[in-house]
Protein backbone atom coordinates (compact mmCIF):
# COMPACT_ATOMS: atom_id res chain seq x y z
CA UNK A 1 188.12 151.57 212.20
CA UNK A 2 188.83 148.28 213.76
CA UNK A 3 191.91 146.66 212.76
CA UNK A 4 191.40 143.22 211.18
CA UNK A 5 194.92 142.14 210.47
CA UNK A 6 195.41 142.40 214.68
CA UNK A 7 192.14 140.14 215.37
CA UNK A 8 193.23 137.98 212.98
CA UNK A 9 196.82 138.07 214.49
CA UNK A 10 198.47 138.58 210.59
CA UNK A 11 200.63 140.93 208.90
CA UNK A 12 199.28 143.24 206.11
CA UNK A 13 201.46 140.98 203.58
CA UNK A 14 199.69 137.95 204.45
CA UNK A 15 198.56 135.80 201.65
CA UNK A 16 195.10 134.15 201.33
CA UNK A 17 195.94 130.55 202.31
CA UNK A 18 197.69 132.39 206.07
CA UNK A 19 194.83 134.77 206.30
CA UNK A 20 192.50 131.69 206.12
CA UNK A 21 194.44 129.55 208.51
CA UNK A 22 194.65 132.10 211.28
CA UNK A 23 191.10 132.75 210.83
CA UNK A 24 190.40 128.69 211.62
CA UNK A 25 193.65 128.89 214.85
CA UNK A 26 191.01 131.64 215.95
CA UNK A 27 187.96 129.85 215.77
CA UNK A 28 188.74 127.09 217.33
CA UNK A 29 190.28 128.98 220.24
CA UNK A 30 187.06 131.69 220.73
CA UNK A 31 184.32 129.23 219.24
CA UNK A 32 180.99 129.06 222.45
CA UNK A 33 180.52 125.16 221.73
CA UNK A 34 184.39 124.52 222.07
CA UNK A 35 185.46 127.43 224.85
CA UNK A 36 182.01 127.91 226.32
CA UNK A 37 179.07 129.45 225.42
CA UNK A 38 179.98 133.39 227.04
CA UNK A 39 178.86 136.72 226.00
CA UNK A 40 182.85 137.51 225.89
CA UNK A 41 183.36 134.17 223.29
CA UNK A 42 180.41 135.03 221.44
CA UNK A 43 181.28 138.92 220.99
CA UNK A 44 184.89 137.34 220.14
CA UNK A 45 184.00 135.06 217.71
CA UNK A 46 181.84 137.76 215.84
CA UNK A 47 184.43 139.92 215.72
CA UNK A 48 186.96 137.03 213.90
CA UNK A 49 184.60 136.35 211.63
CA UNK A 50 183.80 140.19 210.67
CA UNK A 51 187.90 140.47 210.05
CA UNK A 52 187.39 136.97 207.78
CA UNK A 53 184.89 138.47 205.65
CA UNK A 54 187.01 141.14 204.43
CA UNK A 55 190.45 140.21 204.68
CA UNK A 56 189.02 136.77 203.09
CA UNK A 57 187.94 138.66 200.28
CA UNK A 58 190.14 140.32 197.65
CA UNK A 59 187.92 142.98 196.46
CA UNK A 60 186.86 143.83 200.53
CA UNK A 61 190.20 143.95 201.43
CA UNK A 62 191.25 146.53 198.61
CA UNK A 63 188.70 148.63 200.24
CA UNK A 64 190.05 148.23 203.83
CA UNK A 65 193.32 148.48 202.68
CA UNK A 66 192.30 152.36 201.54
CA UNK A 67 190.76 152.79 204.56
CA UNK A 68 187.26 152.07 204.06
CA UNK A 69 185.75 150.04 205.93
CA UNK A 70 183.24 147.89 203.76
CA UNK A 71 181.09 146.57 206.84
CA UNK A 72 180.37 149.90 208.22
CA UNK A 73 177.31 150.23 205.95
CA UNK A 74 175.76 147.54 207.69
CA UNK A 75 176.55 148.41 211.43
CA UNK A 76 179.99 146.46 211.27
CA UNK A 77 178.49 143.45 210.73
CA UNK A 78 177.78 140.76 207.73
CA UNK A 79 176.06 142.73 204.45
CA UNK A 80 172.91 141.74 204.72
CA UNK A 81 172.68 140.98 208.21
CA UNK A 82 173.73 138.90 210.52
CA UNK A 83 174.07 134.83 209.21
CA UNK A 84 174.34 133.32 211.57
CA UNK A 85 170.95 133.92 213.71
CA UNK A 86 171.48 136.30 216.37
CA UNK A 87 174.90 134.76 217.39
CA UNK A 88 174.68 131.35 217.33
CA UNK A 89 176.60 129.80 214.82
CA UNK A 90 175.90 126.84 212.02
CA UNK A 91 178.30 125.13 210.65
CA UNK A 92 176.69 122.10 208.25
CA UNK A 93 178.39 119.90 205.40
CA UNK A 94 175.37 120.49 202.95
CA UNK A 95 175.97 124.45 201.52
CA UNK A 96 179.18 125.01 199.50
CA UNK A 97 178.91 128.77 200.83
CA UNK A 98 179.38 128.03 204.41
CA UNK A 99 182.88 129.00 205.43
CA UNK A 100 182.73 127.43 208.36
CA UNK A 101 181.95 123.65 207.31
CA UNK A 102 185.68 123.19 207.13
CA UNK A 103 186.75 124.34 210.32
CA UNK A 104 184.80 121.54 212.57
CA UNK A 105 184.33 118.61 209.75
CA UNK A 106 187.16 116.58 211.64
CA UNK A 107 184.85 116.84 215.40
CA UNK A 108 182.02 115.86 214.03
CA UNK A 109 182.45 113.89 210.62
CA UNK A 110 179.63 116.08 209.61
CA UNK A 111 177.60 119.13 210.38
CA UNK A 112 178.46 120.75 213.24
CA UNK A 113 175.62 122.88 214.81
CA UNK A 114 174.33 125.56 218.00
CA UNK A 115 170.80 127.04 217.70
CA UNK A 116 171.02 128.71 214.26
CA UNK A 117 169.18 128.25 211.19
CA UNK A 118 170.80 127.12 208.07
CA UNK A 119 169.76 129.36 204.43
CA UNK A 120 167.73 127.76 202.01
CA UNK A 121 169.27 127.20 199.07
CA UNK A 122 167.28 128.61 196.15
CA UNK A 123 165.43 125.98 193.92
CA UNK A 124 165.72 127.83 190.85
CA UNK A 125 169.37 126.70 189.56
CA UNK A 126 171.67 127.17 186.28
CA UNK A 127 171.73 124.18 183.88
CA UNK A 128 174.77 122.73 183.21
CA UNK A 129 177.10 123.14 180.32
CA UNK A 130 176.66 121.03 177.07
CA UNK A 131 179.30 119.45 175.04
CA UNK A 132 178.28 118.19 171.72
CA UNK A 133 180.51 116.79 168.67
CA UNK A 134 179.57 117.63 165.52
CA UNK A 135 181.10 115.82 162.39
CA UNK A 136 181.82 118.25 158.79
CA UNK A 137 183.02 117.51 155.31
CA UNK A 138 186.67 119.42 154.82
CA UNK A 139 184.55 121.90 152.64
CA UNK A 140 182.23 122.96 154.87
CA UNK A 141 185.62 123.78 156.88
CA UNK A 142 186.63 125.43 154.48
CA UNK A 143 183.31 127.58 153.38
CA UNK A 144 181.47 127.11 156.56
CA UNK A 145 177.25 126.91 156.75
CA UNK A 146 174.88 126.99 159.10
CA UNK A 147 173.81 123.29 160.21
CA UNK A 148 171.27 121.37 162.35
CA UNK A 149 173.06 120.01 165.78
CA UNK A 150 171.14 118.01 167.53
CA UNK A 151 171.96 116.55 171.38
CA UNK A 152 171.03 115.17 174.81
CA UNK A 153 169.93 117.21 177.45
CA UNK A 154 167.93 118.48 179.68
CA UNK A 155 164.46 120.14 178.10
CA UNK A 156 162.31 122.60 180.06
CA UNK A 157 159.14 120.55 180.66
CA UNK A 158 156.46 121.46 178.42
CA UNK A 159 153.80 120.28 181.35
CA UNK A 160 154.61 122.83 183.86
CA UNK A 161 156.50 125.16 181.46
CA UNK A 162 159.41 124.43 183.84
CA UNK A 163 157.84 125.80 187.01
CA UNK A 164 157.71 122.30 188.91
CA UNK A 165 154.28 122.61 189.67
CA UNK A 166 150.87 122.26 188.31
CA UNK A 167 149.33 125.43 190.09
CA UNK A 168 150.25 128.25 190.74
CA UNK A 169 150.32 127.75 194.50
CA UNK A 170 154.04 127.90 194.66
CA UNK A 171 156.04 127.05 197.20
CA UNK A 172 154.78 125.84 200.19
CA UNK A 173 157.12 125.90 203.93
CA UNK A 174 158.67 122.45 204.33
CA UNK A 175 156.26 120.44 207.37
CA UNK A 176 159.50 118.48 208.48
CA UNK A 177 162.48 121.07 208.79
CA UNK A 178 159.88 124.11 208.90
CA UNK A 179 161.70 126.07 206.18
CA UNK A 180 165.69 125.40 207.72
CA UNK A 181 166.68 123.25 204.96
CA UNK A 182 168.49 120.28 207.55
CA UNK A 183 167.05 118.61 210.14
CA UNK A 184 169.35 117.99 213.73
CA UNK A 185 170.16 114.49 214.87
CA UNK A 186 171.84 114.51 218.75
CA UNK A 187 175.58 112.94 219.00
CA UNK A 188 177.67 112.23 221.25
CA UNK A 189 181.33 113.77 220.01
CA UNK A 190 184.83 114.15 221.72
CA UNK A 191 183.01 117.49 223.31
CA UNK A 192 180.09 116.09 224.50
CA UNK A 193 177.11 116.55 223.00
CA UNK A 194 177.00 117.34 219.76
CA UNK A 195 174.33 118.85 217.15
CA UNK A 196 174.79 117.30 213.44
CA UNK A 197 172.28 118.45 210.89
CA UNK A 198 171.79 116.72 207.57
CA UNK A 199 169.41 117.91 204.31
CA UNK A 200 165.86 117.83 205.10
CA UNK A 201 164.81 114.30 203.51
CA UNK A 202 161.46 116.32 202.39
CA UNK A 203 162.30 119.19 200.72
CA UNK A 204 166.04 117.88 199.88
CA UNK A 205 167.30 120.82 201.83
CA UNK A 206 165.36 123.98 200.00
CA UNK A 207 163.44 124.71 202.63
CA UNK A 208 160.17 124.78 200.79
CA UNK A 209 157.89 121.95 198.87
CA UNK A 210 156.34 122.68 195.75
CA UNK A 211 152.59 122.52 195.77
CA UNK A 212 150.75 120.44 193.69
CA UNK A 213 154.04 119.19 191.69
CA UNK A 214 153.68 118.54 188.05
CA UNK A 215 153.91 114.80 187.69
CA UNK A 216 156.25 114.57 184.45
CA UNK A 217 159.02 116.67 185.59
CA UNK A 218 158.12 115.95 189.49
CA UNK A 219 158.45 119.01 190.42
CA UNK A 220 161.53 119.75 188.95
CA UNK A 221 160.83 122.05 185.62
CA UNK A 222 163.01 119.68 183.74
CA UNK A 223 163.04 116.24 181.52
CA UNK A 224 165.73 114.33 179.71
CA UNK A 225 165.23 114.55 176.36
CA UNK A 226 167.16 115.77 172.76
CA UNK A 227 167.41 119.10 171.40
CA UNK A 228 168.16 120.38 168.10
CA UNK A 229 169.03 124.08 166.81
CA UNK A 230 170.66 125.64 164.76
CA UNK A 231 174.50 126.36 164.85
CA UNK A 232 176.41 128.88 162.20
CA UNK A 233 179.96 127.17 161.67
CA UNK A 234 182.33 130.20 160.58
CA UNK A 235 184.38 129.16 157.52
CA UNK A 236 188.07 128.47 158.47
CA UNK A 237 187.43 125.95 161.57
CA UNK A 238 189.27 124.02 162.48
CA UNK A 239 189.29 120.02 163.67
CA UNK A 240 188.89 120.21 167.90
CA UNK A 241 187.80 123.75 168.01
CA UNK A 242 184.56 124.75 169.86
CA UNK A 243 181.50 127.27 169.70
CA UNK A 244 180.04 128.41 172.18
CA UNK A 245 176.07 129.24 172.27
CA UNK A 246 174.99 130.94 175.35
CA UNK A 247 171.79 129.87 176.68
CA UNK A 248 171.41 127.04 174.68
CA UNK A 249 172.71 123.77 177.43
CA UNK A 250 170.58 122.15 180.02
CA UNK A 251 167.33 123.70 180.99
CA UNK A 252 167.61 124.92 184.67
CA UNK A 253 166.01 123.36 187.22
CA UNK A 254 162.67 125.01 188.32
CA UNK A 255 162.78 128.23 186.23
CA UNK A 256 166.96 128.91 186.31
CA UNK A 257 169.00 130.01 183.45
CA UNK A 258 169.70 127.69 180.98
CA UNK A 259 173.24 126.65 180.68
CA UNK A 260 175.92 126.91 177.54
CA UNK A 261 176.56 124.62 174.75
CA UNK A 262 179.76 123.85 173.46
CA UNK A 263 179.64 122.38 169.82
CA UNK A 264 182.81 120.60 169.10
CA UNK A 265 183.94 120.32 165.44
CA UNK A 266 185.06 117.12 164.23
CA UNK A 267 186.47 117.50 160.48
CA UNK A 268 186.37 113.94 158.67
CA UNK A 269 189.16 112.80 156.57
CA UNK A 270 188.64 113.20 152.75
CA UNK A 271 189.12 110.60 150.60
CA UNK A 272 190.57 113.16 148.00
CA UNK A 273 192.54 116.04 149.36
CA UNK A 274 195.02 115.46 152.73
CA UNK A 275 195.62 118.38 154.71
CA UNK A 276 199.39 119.62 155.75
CA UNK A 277 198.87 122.76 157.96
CA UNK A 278 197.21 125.49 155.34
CA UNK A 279 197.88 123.50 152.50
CA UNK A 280 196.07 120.95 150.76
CA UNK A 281 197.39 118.00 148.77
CA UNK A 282 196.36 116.02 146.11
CA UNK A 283 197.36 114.16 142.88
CA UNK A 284 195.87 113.83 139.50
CA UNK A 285 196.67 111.60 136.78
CA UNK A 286 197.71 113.07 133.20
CA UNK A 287 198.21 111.43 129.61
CA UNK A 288 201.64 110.91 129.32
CA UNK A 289 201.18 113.01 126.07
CA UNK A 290 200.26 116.11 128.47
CA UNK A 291 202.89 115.37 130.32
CA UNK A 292 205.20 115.39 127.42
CA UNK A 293 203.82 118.16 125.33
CA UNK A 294 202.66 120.37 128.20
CA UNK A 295 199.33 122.57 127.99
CA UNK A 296 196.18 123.87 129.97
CA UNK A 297 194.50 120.53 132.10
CA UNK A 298 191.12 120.58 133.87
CA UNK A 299 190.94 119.66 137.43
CA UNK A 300 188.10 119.32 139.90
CA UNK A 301 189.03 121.54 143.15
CA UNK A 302 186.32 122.57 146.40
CA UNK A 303 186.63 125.57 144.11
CA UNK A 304 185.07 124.18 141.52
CA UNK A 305 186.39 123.10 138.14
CA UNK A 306 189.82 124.80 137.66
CA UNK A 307 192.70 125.22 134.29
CA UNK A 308 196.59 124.66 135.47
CA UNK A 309 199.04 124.68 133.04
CA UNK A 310 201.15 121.81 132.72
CA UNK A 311 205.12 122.41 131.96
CA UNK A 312 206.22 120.36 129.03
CA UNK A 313 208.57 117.77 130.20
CA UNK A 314 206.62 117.27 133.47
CA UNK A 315 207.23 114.01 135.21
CA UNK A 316 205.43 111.77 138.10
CA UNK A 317 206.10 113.45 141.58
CA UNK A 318 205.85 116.78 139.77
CA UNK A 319 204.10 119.40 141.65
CA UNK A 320 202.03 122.40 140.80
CA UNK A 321 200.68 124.86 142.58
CA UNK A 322 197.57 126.90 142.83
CA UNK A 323 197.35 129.56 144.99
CA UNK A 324 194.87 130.49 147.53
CA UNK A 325 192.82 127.16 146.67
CA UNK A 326 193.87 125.70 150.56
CA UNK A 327 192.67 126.29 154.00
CA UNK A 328 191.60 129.74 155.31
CA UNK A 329 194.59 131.05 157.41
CA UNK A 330 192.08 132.35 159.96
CA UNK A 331 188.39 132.06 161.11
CA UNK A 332 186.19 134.04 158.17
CA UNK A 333 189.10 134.69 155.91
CA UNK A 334 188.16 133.38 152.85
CA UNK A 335 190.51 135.74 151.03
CA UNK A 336 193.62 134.78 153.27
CA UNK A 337 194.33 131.38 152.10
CA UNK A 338 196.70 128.06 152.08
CA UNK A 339 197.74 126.90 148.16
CA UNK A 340 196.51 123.59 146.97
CA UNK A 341 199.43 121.32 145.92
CA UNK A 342 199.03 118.92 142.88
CA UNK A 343 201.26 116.05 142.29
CA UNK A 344 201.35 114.73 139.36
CA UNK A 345 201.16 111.29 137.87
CA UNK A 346 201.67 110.52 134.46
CA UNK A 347 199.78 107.51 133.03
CA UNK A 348 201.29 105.43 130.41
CA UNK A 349 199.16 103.29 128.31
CA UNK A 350 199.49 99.74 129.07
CA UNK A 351 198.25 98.11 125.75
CA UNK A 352 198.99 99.83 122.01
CA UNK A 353 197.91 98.77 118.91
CA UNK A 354 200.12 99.01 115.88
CA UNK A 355 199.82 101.99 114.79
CA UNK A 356 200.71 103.29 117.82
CA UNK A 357 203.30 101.59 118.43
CA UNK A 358 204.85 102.42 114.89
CA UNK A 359 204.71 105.86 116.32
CA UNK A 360 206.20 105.38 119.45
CA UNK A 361 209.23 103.81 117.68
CA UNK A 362 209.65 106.44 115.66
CA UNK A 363 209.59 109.20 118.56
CA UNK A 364 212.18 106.89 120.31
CA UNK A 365 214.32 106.78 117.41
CA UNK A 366 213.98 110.63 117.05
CA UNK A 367 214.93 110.99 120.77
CA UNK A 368 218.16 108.46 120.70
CA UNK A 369 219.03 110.71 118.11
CA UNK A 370 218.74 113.57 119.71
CA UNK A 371 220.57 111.77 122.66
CA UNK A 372 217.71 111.90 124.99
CA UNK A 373 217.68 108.94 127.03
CA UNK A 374 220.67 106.89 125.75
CA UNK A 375 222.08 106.66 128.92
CA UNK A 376 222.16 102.74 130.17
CA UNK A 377 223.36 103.32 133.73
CA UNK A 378 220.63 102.25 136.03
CA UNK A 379 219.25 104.58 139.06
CA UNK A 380 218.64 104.24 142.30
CA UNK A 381 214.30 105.26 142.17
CA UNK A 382 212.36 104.84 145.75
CA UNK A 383 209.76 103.18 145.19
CA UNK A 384 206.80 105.61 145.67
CA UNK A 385 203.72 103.06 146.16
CA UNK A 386 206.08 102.21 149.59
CA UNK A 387 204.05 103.66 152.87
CA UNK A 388 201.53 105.33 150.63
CA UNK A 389 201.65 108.26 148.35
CA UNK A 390 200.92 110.85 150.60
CA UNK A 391 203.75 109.42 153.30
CA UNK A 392 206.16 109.76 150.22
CA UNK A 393 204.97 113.11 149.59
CA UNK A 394 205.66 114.11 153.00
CA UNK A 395 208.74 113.30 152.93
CA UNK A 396 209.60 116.08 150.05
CA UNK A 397 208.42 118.84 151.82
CA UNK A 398 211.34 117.64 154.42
């Protein structure tokens, strides 16, 4: 079994970003267009790259490292073959799976190139990702439901049925680059002369043309347009999180996969309940005879209508409670709730007539009596319409 780590002049502790780095030292120093074009260079330079390919790769290296060799299966050379057309060597800007590109960018400003033929790049590719935001009342938050979303994206194209083409010819071989993908331009570099290759102008570097290209899409399989479908929002999300829908982003392009939508929950602010963590807050006004004789009081919750009970004595700023009426704790956990917190505020009638008021007298004389309220030392109250209700009520849970 050859020994890679040697060729490569490494340890067998040597990280990625080393392996990588003496792989480029050797290049440059065995590469035919830079040391001459020998059998000895050639035979050199295949043998660099062969110890690349698997110490470059975590899960071939595991295998080497147990002493299997993963390029046996192939003859010792590339799976599949060898890339790089018989020995001669390609190294081009255009394919983000060329190794190579980064090795002779800085001699040429470009694609560097010998006699071989660059892969076509396949035209069928993944759509992208979507993000969409998608605005919800606090109760469907709460409860959840399943809801239209609709977005901008990129539709298969109901012309072609997202083949690109209006027959079913196919593909055809490119007439320019005669199926390489790049076309060669001659230039004069620090070296000499120098090879650069660029995407075939044609076919945009595929290779291939479509024949008889549908004219909406232009051969593409796609259009711009807006989708809509339908999204299940759990109960229990939460504002800023995301669900994901596999195959439902951007059509791709000539037949690919489609890609994956993200739907982003926005929950709007309710003009009746605030939110602190999985709690909800609120306040509801009471007769100030409620508040004084206590009792069972109706009040409107996401619930539905709901009885509290009311202490006798309560005050304004007085809080009760319901359980289990707040925010799910987690995602589909309707039973695992927050409580709902009710302030109270106790109205007092602004205008009486007299017989009212000939009872109020006589409940204040009954409760100097009973010396409730006699005291005449002013207190020191915050005023509670300061910063808001809700910033005061804050400010008791402190």
């Amino acid at each position: 079994m050859k020994d890679y780590y040697s060729i490569l002049g490494v340890n067998k502790n040597a990280d990625e970003k080393e392996i990588k780095k003496a792989w480029k030292k050797k290049t440059r120093q065995f590469h035919p267009d830079l040391a001459g074009d020998t059998p000895e260079n050639n035979a050199k330079i295949s043998e660099i790259n062969d110890a690349f390919e698997v110490l470059g790769h975590a899960d071939k290296r595991s295998l080497y490292d147990r002493g299997i060799d993963p390029l046996n299966s192939n003859g010792g050379g590339f799976p599949g073959g060898d890339p790089f057309g018989g020995g001669a060597f390609n190294f081009n800007f255009g394919g983000s799976g060329d190794i190579f590109s980064d090795v002779f960018d800085m001699f040429t400003g470009g694609g560097f190139s010998g006699q071989g033929q660059r892969r076509q790049r396949s035209r069928k590719q993944r759509g992208d990702d979507v993000l969409a935001k998608h605005k919800i009342s606090l109760k469907v938050s709460i409860f959840g439901v399943e809801s239209d979303i609709s977005f901008n994206s990129r539709l298969r194209c109901d012309a072609c049925g997202g083949s690109g083409s209006t027959s079913n010819k196919g593909e055809a071989t490119c007439p320019t680059c005669q199926g390489r993908g790049v076309v060669e331009h001659i230039k004069n570099g620090l070296f000499g002369q120098m090879v650069q290759q660029s995407p075939c102008p044609t076919c945009d570097g595929f290779g291939t043309i479509i024949q008889d290209p549908c004219p909406k899409c232009v051969g593409k399989g796609v259009i711009n347009g807006k989708d809509t479908i339908k999204v299940k929002i759990p109960a229990g999300v939460k504002n800023g999180n995301r669900i994901q829908v596999t195959g439902r982003g951007a059509a791709g392009y000539n037949g690919g996969d489609n890609g994956t939508l993200f739907v982003e929950i926005q929950v709007k602010p309710d003009t009746v309940y605030e939110v602190n963590g999985d709690d909800l807050i609120c306040k509801m006004a009471i007769p100030f005879t409620v508040a004084l004789l206590g009792g069972q009081f109706a009040v409107e919750t996401l619930d539905g209508e709901k009885e509290i009970t009311i202490p006798q004595g309560s005050s304004s700023g007085q809080i009760v409670e319901i359980k289990g009426l707040g925010l799910p704790r987690r995602t589909n956990d309707l039973e695992n709730r927050g409580n709902l917190q009710v302030f109270l505020e106790v109205q007092v009638p602004q205008k009486l007539n007299t017989k009212q008021k000939k009872l109020i007298e006589q409940l204040a004389t009954l409760l100097k009596d009973d010396k409730f309220g006699s005291s005449t030392k002013p207190a020191v109250l915050e005023n509670v319409q300061t910063g808001g209700f809700f910033k005061w009520v804050k400010k008791l849970f402190r």
